[in-house]
N, C-alpha and C. Protein backbone atom coordinates (compact mmCIF):
# COMPACT_ATOMS: atom_id res chain seq x y z
N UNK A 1 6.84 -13.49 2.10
CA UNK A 1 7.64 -13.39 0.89
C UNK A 1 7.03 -12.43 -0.11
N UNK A 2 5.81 -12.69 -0.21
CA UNK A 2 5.27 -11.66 -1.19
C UNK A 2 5.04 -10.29 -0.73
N UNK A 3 5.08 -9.79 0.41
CA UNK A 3 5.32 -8.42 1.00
C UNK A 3 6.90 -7.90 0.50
N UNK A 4 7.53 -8.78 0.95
CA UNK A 4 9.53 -8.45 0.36
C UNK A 4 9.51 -7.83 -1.08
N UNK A 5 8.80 -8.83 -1.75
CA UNK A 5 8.84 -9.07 -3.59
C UNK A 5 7.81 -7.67 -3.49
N UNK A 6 7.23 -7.17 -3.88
CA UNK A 6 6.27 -6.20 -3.70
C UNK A 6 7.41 -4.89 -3.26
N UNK A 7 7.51 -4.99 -1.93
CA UNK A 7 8.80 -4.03 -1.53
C UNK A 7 9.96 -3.68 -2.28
N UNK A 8 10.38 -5.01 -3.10
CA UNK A 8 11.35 -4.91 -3.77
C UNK A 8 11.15 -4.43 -5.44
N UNK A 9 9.96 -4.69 -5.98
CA UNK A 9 9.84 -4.51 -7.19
C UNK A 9 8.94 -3.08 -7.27
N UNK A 10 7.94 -2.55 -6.18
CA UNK A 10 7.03 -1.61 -6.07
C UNK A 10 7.90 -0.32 -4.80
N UNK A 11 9.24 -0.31 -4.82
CA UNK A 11 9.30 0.46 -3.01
C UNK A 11 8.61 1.62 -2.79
N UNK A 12 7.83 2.25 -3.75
CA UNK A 12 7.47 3.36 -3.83
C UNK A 12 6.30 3.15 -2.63
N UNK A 13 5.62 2.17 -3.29
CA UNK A 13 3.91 1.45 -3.33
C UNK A 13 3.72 1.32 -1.79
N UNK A 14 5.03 0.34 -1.96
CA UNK A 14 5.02 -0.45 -0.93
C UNK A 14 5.17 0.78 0.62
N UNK A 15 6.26 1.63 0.50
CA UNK A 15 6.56 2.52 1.64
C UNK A 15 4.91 3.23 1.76
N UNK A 16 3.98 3.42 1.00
CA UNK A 16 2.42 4.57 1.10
C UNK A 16 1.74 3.27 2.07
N UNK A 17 1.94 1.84 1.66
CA UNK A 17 1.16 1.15 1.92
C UNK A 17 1.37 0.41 3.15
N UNK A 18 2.92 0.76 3.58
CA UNK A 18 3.44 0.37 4.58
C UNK A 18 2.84 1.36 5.96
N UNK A 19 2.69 2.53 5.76
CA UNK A 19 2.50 3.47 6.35
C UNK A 19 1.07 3.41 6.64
N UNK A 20 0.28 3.11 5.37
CA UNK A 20 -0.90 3.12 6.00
C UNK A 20 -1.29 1.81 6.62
N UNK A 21 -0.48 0.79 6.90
CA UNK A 21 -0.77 -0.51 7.63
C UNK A 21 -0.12 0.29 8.74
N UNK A 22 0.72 1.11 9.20
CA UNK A 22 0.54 1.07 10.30
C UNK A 22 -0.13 2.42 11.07
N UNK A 23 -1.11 2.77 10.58
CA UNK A 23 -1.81 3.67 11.05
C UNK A 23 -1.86 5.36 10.84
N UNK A 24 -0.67 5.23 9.80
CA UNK A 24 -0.82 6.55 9.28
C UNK A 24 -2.18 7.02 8.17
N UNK A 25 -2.62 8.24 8.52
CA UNK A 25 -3.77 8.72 7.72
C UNK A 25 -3.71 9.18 6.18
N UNK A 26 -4.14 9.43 6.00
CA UNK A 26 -4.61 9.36 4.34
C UNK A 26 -3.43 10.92 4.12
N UNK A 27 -3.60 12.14 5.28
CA UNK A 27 -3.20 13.34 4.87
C UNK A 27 -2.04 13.43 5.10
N UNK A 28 -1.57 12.64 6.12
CA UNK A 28 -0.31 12.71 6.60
C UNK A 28 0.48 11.67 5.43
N UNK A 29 -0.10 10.82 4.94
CA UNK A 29 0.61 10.34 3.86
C UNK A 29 1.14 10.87 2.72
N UNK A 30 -0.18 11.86 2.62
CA UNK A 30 0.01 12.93 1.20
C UNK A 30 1.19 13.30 1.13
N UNK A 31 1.39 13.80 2.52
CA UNK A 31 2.40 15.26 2.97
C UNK A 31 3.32 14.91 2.82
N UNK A 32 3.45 12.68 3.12
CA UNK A 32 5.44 12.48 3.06
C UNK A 32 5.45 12.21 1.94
N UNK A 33 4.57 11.93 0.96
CA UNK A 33 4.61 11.56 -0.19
C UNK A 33 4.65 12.36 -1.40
N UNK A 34 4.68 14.31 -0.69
CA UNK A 34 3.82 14.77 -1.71
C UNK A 34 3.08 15.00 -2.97
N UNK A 35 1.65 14.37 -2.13
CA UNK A 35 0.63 14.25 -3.26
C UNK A 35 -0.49 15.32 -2.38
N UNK A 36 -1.57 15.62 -2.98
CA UNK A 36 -2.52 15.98 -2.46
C UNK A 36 -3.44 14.88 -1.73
N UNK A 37 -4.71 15.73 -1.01
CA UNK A 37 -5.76 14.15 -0.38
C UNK A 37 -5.79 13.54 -1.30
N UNK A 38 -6.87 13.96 -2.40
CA UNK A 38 -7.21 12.92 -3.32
C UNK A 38 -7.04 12.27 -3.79
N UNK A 39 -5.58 13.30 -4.12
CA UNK A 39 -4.51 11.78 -4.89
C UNK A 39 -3.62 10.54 -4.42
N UNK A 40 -4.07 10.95 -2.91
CA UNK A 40 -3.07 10.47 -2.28
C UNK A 40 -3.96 8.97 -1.79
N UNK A 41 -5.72 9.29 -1.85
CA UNK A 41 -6.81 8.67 -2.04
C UNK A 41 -6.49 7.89 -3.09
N UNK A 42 -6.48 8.22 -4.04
CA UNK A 42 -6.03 7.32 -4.92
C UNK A 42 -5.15 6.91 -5.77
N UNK A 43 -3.46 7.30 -5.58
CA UNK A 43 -2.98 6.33 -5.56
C UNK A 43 -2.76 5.10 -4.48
N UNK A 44 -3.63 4.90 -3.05
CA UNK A 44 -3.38 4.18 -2.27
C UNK A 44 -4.32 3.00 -2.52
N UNK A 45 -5.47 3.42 -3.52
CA UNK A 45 -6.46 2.50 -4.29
C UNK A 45 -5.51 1.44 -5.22
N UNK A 46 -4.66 2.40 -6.12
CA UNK A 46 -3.63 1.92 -7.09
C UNK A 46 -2.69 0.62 -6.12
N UNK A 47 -2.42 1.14 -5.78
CA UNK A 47 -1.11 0.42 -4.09
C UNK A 47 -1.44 -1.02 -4.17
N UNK A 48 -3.17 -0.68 -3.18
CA UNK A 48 -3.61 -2.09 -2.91
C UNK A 48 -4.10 -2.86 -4.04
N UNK A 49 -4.31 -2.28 -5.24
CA UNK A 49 -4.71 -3.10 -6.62
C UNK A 49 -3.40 -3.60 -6.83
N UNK A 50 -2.18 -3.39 -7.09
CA UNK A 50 -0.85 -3.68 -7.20
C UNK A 50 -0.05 -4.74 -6.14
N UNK A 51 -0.34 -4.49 -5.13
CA UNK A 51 -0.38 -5.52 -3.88
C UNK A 51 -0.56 -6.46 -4.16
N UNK A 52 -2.30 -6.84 -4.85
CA UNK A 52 -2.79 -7.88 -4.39
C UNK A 52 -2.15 -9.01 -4.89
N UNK A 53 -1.66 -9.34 -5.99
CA UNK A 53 -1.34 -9.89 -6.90
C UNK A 53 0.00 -10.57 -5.53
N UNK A 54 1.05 -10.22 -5.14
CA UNK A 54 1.56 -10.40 -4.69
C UNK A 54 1.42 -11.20 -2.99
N UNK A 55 0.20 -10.73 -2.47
CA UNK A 55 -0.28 -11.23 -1.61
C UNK A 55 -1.39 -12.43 -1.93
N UNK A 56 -2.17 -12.77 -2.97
CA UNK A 56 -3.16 -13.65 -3.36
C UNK A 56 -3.09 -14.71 -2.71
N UNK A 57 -2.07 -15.34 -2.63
CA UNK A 57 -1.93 -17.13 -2.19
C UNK A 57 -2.11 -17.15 -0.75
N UNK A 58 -2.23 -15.79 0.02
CA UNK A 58 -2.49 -16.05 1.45
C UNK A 58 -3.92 -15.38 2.02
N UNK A 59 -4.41 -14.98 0.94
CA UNK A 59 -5.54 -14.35 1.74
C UNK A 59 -6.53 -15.06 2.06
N UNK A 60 -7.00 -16.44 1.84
CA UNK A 60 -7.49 -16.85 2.34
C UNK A 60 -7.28 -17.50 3.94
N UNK A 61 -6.17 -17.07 4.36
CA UNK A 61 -5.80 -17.33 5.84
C UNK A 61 -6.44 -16.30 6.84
N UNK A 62 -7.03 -15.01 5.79
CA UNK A 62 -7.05 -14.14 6.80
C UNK A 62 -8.67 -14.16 7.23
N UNK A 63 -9.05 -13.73 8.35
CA UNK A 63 -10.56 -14.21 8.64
C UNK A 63 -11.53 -13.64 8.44
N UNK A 64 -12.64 -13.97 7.99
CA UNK A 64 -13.62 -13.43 7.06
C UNK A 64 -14.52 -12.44 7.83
């Protein structure tokens, strides 16, 4: 649910962050996104700071 809500309130965020869960690279993200590396470095820092909030109540399921 909190991936949807995130998707739905962030789609920007969510599509950089979607991409890089599934294995797309940092440059190739830039390129669909156009941003440069760096920035593309960090807005994906921004992403997962923005995420978390939305994901919190489950991360302790995931294994340490």
């Amino acid at each position: 649910k909190g991936l949807t809500r995130f998707a739905t309130e962030e789609p920007r965020r969510a599509y950089a962050v979607g991409l890089l869960v599934d294995g797309v690279g940092c440059e190739e993200i830039g390129i669909r996104t156009g941003r440069t590396y760096d920035a593309t470095r960090q807005y994906l820092m921004q992403c997962r700071k923005q995420l978390a909030p939305f994901i919190s109540h489950c991360l302790d399921m995931l294994p340490s």
